[in-house]
PDB file of N, CA and C in Angstrom:
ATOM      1  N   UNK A   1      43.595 -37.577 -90.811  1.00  0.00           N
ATOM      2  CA  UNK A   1      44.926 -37.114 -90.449  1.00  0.00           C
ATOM      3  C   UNK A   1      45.253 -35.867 -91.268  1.00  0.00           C
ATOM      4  N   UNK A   2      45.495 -34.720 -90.809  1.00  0.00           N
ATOM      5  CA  UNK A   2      45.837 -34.109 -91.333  1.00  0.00           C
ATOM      6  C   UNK A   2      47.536 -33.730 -91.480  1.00  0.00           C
ATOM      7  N   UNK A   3      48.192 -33.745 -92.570  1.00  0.00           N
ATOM      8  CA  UNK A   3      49.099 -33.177 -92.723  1.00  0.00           C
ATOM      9  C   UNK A   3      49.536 -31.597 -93.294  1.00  0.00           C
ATOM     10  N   UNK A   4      50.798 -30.951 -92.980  1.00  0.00           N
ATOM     11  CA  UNK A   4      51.167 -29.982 -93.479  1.00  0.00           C
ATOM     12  C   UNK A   4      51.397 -29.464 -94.859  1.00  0.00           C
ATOM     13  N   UNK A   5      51.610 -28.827 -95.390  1.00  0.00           N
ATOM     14  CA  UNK A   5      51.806 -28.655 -96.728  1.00  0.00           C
ATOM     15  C   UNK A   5      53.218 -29.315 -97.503  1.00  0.00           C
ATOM     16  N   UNK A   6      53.828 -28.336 -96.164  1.00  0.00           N
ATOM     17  CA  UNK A   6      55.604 -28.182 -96.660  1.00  0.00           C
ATOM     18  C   UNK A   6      56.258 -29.170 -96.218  1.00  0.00           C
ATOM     19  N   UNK A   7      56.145 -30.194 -94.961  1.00  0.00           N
ATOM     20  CA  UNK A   7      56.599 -31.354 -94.952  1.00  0.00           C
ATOM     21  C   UNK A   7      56.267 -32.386 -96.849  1.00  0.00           C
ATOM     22  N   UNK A   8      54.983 -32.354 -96.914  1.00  0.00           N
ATOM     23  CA  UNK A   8      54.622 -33.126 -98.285  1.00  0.00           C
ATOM     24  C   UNK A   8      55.549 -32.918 -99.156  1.00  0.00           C
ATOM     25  N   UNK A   9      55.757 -31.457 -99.218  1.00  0.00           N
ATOM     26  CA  UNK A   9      56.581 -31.059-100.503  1.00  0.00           C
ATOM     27  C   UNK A   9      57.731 -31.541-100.568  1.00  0.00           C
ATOM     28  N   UNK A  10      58.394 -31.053 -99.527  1.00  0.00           N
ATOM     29  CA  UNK A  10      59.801 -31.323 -99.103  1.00  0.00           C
ATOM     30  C   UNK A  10      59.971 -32.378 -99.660  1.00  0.00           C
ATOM     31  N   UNK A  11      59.323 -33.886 -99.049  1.00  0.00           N
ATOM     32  CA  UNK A  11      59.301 -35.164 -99.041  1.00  0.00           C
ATOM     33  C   UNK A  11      59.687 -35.236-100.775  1.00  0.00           C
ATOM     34  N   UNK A  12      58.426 -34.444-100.989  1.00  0.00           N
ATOM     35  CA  UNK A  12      58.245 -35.251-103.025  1.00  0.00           C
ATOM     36  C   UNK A  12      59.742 -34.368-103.404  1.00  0.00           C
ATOM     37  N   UNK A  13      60.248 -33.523-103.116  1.00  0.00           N
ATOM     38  CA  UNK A  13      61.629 -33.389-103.599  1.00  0.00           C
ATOM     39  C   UNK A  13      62.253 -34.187-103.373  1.00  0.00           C
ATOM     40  N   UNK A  14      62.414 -34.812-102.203  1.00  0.00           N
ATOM     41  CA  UNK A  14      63.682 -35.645-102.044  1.00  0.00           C
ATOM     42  C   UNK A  14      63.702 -36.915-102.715  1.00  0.00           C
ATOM     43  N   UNK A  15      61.770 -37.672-103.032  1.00  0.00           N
ATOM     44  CA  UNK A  15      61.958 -38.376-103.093  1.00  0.00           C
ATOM     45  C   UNK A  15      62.224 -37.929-104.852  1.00  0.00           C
ATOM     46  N   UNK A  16      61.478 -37.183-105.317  1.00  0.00           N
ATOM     47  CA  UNK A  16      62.103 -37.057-106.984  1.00  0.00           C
ATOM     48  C   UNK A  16      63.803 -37.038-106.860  1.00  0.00           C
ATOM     49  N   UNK A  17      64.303 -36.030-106.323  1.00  0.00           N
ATOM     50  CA  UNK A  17      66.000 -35.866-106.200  1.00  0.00           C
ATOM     51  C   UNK A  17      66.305 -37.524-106.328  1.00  0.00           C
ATOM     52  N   UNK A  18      66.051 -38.117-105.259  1.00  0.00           N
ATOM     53  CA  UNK A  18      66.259 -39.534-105.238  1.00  0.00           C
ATOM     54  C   UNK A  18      66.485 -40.519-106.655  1.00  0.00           C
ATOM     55  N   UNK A  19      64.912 -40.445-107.346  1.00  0.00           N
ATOM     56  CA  UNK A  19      64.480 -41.298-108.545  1.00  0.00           C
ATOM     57  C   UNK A  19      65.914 -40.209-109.767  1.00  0.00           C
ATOM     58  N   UNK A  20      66.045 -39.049-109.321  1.00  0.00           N
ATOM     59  CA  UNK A  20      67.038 -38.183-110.369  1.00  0.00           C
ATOM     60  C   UNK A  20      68.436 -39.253-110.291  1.00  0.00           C
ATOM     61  N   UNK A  21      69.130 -39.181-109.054  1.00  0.00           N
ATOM     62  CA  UNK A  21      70.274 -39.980-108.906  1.00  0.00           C
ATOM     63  C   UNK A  21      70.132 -41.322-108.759  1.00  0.00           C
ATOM     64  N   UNK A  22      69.366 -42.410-109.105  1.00  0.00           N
ATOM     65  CA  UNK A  22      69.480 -43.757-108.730  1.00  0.00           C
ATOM     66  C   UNK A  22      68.751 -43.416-110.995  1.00  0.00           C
ATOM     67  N   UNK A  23      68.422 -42.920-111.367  1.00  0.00           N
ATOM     68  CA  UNK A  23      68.324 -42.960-112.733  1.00  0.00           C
ATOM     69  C   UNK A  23      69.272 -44.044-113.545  1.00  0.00           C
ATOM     70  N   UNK A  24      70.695 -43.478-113.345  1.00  0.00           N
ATOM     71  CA  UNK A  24      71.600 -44.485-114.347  1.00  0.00           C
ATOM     72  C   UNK A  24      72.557 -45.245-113.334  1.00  0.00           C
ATOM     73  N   UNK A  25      72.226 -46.058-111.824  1.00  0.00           N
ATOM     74  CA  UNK A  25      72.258 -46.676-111.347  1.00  0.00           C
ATOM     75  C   UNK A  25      71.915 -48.001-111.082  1.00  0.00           C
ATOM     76  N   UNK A  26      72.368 -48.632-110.200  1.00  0.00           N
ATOM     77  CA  UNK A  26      71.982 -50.084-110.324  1.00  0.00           C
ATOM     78  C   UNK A  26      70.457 -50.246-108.624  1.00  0.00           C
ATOM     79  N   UNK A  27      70.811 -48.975-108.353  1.00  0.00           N
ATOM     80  CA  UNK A  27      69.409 -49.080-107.572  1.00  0.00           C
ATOM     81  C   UNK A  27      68.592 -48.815-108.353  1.00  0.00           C
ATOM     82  N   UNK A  28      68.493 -48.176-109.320  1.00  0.00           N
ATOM     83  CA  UNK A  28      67.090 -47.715-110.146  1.00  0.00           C
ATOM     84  C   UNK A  28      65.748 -49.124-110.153  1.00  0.00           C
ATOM     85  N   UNK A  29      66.036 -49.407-110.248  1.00  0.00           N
ATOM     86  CA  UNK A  29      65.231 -50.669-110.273  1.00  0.00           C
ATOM     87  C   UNK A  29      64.051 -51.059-109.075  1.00  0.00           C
ATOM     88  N   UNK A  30      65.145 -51.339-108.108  1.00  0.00           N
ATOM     89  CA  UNK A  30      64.146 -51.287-106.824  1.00  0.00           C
ATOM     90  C   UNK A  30      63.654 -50.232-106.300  1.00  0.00           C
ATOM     91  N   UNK A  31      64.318 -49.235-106.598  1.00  0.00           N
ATOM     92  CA  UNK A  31      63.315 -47.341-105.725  1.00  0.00           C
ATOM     93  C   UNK A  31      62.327 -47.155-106.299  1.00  0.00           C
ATOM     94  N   UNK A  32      62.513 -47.565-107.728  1.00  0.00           N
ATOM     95  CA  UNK A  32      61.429 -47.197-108.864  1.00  0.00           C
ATOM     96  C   UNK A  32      59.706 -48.090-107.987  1.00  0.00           C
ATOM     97  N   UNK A  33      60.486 -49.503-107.965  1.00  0.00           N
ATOM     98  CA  UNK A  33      58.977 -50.264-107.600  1.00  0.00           C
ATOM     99  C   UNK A  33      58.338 -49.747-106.848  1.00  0.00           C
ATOM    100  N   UNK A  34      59.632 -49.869-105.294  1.00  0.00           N
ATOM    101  CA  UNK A  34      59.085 -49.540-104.003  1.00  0.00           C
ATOM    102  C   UNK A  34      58.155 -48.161-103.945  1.00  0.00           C
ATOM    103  N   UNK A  35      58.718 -47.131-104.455  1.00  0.00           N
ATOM    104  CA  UNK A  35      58.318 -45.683-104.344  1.00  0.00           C
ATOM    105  C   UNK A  35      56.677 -45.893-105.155  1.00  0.00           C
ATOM    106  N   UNK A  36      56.910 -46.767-106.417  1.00  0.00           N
ATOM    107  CA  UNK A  36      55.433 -46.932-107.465  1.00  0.00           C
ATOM    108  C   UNK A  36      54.377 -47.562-105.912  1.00  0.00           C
ATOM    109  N   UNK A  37      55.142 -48.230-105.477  1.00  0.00           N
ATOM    110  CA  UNK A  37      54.216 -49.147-104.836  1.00  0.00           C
ATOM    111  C   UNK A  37      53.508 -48.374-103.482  1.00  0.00           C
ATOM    112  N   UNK A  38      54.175 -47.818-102.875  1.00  0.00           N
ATOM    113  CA  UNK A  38      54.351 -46.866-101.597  1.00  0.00           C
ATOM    114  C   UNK A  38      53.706 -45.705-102.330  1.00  0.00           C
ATOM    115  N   UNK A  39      53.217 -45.086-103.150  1.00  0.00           N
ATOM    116  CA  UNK A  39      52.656 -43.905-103.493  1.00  0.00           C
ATOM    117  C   UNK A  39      51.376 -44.254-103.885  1.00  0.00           C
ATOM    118  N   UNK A  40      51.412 -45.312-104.907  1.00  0.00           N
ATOM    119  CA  UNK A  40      49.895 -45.999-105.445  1.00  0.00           C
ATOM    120  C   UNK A  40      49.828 -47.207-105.564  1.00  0.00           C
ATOM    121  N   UNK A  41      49.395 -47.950-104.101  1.00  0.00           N
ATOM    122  CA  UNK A  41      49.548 -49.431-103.706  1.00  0.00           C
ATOM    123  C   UNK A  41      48.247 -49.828-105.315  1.00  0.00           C
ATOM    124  N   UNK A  42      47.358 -49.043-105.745  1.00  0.00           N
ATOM    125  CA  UNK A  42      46.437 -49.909-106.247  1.00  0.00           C
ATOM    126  C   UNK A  42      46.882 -49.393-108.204  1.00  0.00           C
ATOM    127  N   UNK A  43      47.671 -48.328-107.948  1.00  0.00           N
ATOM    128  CA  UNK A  43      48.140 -47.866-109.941  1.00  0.00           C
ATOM    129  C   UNK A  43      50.073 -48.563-109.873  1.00  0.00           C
ATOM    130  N   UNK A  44      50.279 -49.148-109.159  1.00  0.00           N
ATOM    131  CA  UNK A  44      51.865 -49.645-108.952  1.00  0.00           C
ATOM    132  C   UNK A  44      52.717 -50.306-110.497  1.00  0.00           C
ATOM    133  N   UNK A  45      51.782 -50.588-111.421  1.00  0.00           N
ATOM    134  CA  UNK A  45      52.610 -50.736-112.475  1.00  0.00           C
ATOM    135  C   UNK A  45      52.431 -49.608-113.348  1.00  0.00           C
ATOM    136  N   UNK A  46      51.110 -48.948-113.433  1.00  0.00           N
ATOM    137  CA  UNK A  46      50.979 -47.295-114.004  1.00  0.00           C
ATOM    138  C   UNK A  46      52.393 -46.236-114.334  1.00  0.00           C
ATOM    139  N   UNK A  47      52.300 -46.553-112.019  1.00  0.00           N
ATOM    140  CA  UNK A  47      53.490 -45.732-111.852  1.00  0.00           C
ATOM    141  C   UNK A  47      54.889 -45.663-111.942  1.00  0.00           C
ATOM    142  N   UNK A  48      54.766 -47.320-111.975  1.00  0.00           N
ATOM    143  CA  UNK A  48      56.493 -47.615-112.249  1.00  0.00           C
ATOM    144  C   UNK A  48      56.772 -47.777-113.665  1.00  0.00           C
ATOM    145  N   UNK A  49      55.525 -47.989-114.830  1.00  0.00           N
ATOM    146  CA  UNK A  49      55.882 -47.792-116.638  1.00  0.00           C
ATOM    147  C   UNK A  49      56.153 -46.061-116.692  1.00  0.00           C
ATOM    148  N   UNK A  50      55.586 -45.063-116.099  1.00  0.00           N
ATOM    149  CA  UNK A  50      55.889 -43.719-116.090  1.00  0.00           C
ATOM    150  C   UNK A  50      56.947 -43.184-115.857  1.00  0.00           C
ATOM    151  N   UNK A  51      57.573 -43.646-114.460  1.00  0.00           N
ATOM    152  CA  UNK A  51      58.949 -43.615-113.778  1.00  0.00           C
ATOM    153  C   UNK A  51      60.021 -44.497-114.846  1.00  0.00           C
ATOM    154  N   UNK A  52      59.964 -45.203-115.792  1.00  0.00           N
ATOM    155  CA  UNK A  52      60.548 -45.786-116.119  1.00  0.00           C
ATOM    156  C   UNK A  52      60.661 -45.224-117.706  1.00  0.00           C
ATOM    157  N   UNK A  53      59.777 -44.976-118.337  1.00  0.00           N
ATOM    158  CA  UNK A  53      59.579 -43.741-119.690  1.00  0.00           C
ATOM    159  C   UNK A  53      60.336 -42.684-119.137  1.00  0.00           C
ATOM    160  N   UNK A  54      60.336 -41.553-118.215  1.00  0.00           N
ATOM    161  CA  UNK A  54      60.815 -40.679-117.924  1.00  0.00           C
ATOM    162  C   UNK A  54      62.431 -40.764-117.539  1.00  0.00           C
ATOM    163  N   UNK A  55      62.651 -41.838-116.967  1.00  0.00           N
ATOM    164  CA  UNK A  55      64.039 -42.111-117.163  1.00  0.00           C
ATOM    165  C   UNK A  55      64.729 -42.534-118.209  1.00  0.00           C
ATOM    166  N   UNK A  56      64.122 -43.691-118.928  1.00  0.00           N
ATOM    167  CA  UNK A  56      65.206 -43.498-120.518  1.00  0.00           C
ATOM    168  C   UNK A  56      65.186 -42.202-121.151  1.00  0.00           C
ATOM    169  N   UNK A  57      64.378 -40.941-120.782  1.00  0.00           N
ATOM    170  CA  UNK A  57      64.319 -39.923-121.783  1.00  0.00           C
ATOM    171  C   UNK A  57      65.934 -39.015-120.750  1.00  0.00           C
ATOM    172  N   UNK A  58      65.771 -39.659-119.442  1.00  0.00           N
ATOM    173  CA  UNK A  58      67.033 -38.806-119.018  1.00  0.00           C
ATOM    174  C   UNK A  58      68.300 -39.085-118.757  1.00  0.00           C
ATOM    175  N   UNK A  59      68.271 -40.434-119.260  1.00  0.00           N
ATOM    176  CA  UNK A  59      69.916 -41.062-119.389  1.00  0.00           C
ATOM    177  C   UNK A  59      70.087 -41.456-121.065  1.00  0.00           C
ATOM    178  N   UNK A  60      69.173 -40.925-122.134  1.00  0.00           N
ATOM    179  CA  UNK A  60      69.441 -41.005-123.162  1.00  0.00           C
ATOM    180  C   UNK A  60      70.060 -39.556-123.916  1.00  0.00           C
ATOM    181  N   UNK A  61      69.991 -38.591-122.865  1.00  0.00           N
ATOM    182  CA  UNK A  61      70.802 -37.130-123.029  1.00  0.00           C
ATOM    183  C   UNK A  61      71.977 -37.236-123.284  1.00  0.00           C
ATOM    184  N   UNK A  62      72.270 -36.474-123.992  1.00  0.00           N
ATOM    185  CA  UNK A  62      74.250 -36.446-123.954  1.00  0.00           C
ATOM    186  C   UNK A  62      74.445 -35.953-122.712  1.00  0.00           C
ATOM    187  N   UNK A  63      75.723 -36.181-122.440  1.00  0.00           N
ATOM    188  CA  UNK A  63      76.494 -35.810-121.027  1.00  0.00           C
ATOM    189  C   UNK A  63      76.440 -34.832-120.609  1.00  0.00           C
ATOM    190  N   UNK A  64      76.623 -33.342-121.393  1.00  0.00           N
ATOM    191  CA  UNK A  64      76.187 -32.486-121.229  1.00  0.00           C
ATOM    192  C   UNK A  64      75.695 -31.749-121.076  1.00  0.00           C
ATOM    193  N   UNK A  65      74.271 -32.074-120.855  1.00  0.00           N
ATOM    194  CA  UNK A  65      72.693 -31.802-120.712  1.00  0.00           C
ATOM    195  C   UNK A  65      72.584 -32.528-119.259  1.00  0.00           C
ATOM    196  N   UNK A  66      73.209 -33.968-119.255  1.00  0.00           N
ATOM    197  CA  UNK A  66      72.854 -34.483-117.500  1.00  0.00           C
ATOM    198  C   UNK A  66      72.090 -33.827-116.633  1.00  0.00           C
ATOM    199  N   UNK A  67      73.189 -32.877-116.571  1.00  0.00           N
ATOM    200  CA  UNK A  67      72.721 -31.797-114.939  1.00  0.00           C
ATOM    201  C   UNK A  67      71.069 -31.396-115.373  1.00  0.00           C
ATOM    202  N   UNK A  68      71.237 -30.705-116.144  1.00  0.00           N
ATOM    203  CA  UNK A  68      69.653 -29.838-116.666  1.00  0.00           C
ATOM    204  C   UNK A  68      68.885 -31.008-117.007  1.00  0.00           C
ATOM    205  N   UNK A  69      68.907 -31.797-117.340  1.00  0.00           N
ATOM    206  CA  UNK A  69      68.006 -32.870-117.542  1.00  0.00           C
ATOM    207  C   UNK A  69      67.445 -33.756-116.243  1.00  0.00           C
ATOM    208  N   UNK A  70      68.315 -34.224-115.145  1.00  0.00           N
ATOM    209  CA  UNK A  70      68.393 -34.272-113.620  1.00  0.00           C
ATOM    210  C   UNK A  70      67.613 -33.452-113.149  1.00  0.00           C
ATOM    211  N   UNK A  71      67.464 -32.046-112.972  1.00  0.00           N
ATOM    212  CA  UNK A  71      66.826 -31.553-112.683  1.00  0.00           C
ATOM    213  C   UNK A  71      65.287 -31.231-113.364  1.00  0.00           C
ATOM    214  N   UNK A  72      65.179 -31.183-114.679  1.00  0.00           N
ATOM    215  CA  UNK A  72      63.952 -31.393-115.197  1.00  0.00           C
ATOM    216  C   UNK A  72      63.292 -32.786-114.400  1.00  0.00           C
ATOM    217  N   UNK A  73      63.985 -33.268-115.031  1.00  0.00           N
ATOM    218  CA  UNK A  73      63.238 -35.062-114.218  1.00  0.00           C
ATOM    219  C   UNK A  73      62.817 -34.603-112.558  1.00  0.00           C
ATOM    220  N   UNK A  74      63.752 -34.102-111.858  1.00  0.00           N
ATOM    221  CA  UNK A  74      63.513 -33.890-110.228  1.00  0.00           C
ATOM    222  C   UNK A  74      61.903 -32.669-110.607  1.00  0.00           C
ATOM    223  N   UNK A  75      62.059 -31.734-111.131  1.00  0.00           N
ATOM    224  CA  UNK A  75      60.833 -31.084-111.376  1.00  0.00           C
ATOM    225  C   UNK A  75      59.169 -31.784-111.565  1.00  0.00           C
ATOM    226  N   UNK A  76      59.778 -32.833-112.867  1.00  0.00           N
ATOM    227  CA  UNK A  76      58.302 -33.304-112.791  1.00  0.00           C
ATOM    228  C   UNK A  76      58.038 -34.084-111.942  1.00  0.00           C
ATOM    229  N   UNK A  77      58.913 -34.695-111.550  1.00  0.00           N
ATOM    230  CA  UNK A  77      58.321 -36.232-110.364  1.00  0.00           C
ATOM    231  C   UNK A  77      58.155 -35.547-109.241  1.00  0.00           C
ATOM    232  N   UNK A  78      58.504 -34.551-109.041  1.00  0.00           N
ATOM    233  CA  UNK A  78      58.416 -33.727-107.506  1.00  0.00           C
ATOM    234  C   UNK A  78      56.627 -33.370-107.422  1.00  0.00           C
ATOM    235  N   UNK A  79      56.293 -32.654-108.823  1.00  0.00           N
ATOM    236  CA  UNK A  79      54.367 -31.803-108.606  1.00  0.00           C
ATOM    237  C   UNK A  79      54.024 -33.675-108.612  1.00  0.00           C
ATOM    238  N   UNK A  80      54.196 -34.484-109.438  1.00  0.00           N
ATOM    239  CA  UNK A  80      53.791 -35.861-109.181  1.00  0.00           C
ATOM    240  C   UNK A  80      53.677 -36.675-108.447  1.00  0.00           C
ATOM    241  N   UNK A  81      55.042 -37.003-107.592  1.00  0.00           N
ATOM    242  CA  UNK A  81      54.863 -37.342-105.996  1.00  0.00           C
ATOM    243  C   UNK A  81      54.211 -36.598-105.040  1.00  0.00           C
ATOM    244  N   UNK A  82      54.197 -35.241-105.612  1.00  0.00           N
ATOM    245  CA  UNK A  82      53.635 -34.255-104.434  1.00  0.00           C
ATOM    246  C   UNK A  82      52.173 -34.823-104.482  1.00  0.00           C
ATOM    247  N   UNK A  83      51.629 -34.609-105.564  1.00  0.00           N
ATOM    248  CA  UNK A  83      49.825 -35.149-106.160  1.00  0.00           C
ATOM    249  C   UNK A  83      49.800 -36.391-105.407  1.00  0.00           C
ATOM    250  N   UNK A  84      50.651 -37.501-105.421  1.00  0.00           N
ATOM    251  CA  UNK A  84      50.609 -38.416-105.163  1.00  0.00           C
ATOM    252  C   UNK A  84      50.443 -38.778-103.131  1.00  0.00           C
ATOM    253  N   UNK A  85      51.109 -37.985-102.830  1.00  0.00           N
ATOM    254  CA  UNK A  85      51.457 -37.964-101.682  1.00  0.00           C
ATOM    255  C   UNK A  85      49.956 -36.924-101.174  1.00  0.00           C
ATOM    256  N   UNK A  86      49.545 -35.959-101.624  1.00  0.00           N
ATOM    257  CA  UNK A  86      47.939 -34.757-101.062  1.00  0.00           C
ATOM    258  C   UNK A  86      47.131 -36.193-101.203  1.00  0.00           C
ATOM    259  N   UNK A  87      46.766 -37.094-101.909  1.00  0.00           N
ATOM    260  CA  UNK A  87      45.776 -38.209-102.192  1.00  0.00           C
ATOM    261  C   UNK A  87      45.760 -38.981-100.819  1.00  0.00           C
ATOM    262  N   UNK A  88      47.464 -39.663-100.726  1.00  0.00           N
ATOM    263  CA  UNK A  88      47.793 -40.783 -99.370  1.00  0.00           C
ATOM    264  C   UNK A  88      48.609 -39.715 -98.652  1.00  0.00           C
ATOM    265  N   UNK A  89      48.280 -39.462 -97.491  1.00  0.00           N
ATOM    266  CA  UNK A  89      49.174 -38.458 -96.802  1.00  0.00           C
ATOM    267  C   UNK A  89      50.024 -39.940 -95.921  1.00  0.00           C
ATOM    268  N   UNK A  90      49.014 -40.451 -95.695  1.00  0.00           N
ATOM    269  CA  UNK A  90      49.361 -42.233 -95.062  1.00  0.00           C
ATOM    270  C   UNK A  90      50.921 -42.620 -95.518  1.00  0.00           C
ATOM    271  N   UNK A  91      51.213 -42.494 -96.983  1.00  0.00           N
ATOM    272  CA  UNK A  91      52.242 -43.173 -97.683  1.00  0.00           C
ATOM    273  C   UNK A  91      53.940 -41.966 -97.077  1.00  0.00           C
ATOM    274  N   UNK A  92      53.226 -40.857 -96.276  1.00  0.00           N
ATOM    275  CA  UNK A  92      54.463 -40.561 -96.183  1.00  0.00           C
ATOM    276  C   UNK A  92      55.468 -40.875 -95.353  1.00  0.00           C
ATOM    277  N   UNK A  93      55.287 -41.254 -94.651  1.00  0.00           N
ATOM    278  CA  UNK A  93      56.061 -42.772 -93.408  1.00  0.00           C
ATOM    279  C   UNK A  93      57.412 -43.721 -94.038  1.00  0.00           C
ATOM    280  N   UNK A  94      55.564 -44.363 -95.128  1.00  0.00           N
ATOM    281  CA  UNK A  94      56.755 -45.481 -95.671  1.00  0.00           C
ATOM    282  C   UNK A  94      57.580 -45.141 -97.159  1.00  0.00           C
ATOM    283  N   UNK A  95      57.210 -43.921 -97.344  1.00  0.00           N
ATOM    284  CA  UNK A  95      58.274 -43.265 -98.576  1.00  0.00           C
ATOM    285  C   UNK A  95      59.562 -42.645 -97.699  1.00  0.00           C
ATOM    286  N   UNK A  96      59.591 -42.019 -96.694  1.00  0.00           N
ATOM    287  CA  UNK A  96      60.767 -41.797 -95.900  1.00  0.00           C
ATOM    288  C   UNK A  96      61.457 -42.888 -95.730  1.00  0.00           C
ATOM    289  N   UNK A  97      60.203 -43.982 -95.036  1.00  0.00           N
ATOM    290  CA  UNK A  97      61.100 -45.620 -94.695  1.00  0.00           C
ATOM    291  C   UNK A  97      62.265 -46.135 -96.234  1.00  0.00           C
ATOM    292  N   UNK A  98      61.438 -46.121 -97.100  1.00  0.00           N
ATOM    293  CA  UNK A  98      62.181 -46.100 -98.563  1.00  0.00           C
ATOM    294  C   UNK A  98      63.706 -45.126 -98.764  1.00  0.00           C
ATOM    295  N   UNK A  99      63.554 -44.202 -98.844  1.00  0.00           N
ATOM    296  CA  UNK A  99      64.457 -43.064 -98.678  1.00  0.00           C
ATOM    297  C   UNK A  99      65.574 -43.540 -97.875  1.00  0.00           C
ATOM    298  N   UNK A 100      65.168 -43.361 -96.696  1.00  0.00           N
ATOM    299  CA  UNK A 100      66.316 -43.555 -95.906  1.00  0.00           C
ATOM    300  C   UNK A 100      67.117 -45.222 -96.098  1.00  0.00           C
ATOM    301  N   UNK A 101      66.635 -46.036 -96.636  1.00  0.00           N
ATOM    302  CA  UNK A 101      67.017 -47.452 -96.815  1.00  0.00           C
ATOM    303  C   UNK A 101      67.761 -47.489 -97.832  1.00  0.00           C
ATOM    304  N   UNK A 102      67.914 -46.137 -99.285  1.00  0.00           N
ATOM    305  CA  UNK A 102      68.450 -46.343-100.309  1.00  0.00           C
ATOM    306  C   UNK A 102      69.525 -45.211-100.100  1.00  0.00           C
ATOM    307  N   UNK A 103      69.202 -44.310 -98.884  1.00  0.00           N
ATOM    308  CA  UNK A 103      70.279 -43.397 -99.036  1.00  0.00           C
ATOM    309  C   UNK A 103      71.633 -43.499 -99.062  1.00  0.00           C
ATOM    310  N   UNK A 104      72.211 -44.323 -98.342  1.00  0.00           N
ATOM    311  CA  UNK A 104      73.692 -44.353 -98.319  1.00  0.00           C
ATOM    312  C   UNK A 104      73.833 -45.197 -99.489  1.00  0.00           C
ATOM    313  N   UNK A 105      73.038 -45.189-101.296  1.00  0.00           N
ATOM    314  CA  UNK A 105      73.619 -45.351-102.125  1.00  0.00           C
ATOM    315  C   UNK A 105      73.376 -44.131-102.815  1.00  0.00           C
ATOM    316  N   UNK A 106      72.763 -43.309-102.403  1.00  0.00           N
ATOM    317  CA  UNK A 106      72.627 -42.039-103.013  1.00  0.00           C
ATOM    318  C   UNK A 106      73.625 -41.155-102.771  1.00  0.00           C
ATOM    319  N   UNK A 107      73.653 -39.814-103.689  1.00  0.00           N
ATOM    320  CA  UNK A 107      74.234 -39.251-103.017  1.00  0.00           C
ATOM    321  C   UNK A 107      74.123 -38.190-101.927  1.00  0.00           C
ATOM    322  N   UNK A 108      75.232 -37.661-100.904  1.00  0.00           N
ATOM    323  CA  UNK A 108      75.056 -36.934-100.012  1.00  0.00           C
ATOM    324  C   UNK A 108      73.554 -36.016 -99.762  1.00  0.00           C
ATOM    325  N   UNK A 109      73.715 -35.623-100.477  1.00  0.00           N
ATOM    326  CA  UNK A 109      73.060 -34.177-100.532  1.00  0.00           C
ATOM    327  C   UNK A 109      71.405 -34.633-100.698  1.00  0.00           C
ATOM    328  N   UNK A 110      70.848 -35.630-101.382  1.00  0.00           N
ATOM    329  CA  UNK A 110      70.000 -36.106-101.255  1.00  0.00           C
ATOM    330  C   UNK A 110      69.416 -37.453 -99.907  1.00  0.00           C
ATOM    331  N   UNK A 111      70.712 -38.234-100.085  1.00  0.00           N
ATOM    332  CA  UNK A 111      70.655 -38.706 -98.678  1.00  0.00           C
ATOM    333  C   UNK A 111      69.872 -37.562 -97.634  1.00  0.00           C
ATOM    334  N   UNK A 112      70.593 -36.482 -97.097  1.00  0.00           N
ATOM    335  CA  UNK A 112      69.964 -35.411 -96.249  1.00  0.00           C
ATOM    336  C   UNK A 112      69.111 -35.078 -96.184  1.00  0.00           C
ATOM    337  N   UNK A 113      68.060 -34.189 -97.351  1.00  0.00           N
ATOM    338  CA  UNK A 113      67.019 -33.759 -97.283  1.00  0.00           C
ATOM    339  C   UNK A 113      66.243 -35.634 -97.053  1.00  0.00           C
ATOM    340  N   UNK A 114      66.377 -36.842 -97.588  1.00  0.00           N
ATOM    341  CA  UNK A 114      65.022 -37.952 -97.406  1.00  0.00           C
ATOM    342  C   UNK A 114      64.937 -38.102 -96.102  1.00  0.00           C
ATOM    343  N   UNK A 115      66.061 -38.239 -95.264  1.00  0.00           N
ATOM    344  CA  UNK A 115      66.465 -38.182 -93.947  1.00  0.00           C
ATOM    345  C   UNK A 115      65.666 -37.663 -92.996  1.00  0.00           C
ATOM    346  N   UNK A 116      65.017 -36.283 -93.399  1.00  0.00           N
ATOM    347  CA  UNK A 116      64.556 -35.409 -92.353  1.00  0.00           C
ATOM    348  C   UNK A 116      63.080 -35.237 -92.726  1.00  0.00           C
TER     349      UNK A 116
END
């Protein structure tokens, strides 16, 4: 199967944007698995101890850093999901399926881009 480039990419933004805003949430928990699990059915606790290090480093920021720190976090998990996603092009289905199931606790703007 071949896939496109820029659909992939897109995807690993939204889904990083995603893991950015469900961070100091009460979804964090389940996106974290599902997404570990849906990206690397066979590294799924690898990926969810990584996803889970990288988030205490971004809700342990002062308040004022948030934003820039949100976006650092959306940076690295984005080339990471992206890597993740060039390996299983397969997984990009059920990472949308994911996405769209957590969106209306996300917010707007990310809701949109997992959407499409």
């Amino acid at each position: 199967m071949t896939v496109r480039e820029e659909p992939l990419r897109l995807l690993a933004g939204a889904a990083a944007g995603a893991l950015a805003e469900a961070a100091d949430t009460e979804l964090w928990a389940q996106l974290r698995v599902r997404m570990a699990t849906v990206l690397a059915p066979q590294l799924t606790e690898l990926v969810s101890d990584r996803m889970d290090a990288a988030r205490q480093r971004l809700v342990a920021v002062p308040r004022v850093r948030l934003e820039l720190a949100r976006a650092e976090f959306t940076t690295e998990w984005r080339g990471s999901i992206h890597a993740m996603l060039w390996q299983r092009p397969e997984a990009a289905g059920p990472l949308r399926a994911v996405l769209h199931e957590v969106g209306p606790g996300l917010p707007r703007a990310v809701a949109d881009v997992a959407g499409g």
